[in-house]
C-alpha atoms as a PDB file:
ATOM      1  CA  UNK A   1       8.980  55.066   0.974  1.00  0.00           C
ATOM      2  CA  UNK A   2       6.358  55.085   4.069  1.00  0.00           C
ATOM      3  CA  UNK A   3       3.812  53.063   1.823  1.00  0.00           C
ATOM      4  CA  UNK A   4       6.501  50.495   1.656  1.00  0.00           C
ATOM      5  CA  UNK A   5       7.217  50.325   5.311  1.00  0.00           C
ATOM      6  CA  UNK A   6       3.233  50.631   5.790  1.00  0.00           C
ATOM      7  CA  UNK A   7       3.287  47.658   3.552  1.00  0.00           C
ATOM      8  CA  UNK A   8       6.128  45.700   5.920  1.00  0.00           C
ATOM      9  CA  UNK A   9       4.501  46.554   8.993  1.00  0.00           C
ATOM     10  CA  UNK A  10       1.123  44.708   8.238  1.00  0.00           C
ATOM     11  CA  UNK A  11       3.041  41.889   6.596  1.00  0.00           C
ATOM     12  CA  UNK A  12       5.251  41.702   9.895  1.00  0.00           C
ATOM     13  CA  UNK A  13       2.673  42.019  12.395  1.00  0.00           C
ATOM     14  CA  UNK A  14      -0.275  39.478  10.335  1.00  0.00           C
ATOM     15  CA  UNK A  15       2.515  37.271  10.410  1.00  0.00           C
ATOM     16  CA  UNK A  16       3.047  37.513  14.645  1.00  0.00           C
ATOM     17  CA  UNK A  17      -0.775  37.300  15.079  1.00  0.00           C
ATOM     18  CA  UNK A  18      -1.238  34.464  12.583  1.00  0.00           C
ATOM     19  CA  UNK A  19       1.331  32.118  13.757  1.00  0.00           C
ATOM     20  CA  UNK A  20      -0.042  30.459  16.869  1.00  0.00           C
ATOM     21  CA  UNK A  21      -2.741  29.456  14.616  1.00  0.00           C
ATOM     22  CA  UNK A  22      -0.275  28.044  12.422  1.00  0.00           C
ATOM     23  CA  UNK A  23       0.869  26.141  15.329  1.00  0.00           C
ATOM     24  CA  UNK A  24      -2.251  24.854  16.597  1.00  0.00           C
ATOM     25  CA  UNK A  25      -2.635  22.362  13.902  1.00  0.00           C
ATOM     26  CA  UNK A  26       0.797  20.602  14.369  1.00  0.00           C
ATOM     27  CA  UNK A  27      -0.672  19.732  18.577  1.00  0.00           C
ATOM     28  CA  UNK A  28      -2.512  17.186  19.700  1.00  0.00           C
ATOM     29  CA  UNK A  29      -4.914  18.841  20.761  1.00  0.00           C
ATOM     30  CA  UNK A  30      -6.287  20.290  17.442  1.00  0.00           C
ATOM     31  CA  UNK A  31      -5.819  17.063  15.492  1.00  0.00           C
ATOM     32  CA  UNK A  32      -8.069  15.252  18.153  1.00  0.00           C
ATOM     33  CA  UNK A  33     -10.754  17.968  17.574  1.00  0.00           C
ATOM     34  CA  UNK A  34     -10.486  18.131  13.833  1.00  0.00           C
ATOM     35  CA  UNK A  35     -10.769  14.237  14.137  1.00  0.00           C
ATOM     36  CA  UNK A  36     -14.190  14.495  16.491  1.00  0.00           C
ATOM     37  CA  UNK A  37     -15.444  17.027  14.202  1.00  0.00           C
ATOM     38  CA  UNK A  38     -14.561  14.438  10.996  1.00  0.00           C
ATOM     39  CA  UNK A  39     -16.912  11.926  12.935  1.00  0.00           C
ATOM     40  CA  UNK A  40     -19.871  13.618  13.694  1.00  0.00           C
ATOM     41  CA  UNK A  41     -20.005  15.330  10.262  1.00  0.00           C
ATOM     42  CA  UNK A  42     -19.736  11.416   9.108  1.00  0.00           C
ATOM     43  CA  UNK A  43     -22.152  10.497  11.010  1.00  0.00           C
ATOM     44  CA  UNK A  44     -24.562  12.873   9.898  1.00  0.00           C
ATOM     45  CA  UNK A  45     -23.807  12.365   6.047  1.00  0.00           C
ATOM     46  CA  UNK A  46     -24.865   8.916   7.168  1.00  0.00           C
ATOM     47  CA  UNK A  47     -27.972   9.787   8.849  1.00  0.00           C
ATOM     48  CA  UNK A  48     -29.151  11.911   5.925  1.00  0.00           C
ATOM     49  CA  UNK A  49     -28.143   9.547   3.224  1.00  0.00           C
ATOM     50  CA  UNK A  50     -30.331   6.994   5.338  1.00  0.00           C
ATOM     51  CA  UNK A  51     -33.147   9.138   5.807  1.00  0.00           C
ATOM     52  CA  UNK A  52     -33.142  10.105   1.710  1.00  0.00           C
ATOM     53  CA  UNK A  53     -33.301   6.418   1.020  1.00  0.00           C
ATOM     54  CA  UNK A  54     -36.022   5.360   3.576  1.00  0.00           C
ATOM     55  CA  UNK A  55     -37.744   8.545   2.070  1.00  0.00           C
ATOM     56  CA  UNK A  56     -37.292   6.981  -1.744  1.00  0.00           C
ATOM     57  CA  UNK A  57     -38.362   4.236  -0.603  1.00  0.00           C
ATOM     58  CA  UNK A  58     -41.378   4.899   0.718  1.00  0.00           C
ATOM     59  CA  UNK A  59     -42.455   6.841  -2.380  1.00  0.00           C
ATOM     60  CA  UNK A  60     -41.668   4.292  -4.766  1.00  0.00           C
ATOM     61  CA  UNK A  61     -44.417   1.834  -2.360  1.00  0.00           C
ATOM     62  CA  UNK A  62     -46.771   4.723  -2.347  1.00  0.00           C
ATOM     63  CA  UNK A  63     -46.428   4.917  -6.204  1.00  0.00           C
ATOM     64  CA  UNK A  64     -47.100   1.355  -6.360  1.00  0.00           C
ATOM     65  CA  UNK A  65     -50.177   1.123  -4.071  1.00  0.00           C
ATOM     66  CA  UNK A  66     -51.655   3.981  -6.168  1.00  0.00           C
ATOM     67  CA  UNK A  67     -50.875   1.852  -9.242  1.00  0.00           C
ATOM     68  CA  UNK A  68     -52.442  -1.294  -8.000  1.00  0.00           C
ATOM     69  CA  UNK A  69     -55.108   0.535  -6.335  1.00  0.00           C
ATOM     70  CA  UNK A  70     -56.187   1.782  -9.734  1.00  0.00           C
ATOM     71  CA  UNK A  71     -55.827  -1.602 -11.605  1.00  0.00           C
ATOM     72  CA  UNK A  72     -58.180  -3.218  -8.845  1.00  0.00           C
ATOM     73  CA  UNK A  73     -61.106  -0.184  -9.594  1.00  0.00           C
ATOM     74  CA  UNK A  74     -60.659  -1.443 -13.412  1.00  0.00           C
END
């Protein structure tokens, strides 16, 4: 019988701490955050995406200099 009401108590009281949290993403104020946070983690996927291709590309011009480079000493 007390493990039950153990049991209750933590559900009860998990449930009064939890619930302003639950409440914070129905305001304003959190959906204007989550939306700034949306942005700058867009931005970088961006910025990384652009850095992988300059990165590509450079190699693939490097592997082509190499290649010409040893036609011409042929």
């Amino acid at each position: 019988m007390s493990n039950s009401m153990g049991i209750a108590s933590v559900f009860v009281l998990s449930s009064l701490l939890l619930s302003p949290l639950a409440m914070a993403e129905e305001s304003n104020a959190f959906v204007t955050r989550n939306a700034e946070f949306a942005a700058v983690h867009q931005e970088a996927r961006e910025a990384v995406a652009a850095q992988q291709a300059d990165t590509a590309k450079d190699a693939n011009q490097t592997a082509s200099k190499v290649s010409v480079d040893a036609n011409a000493d042929s």
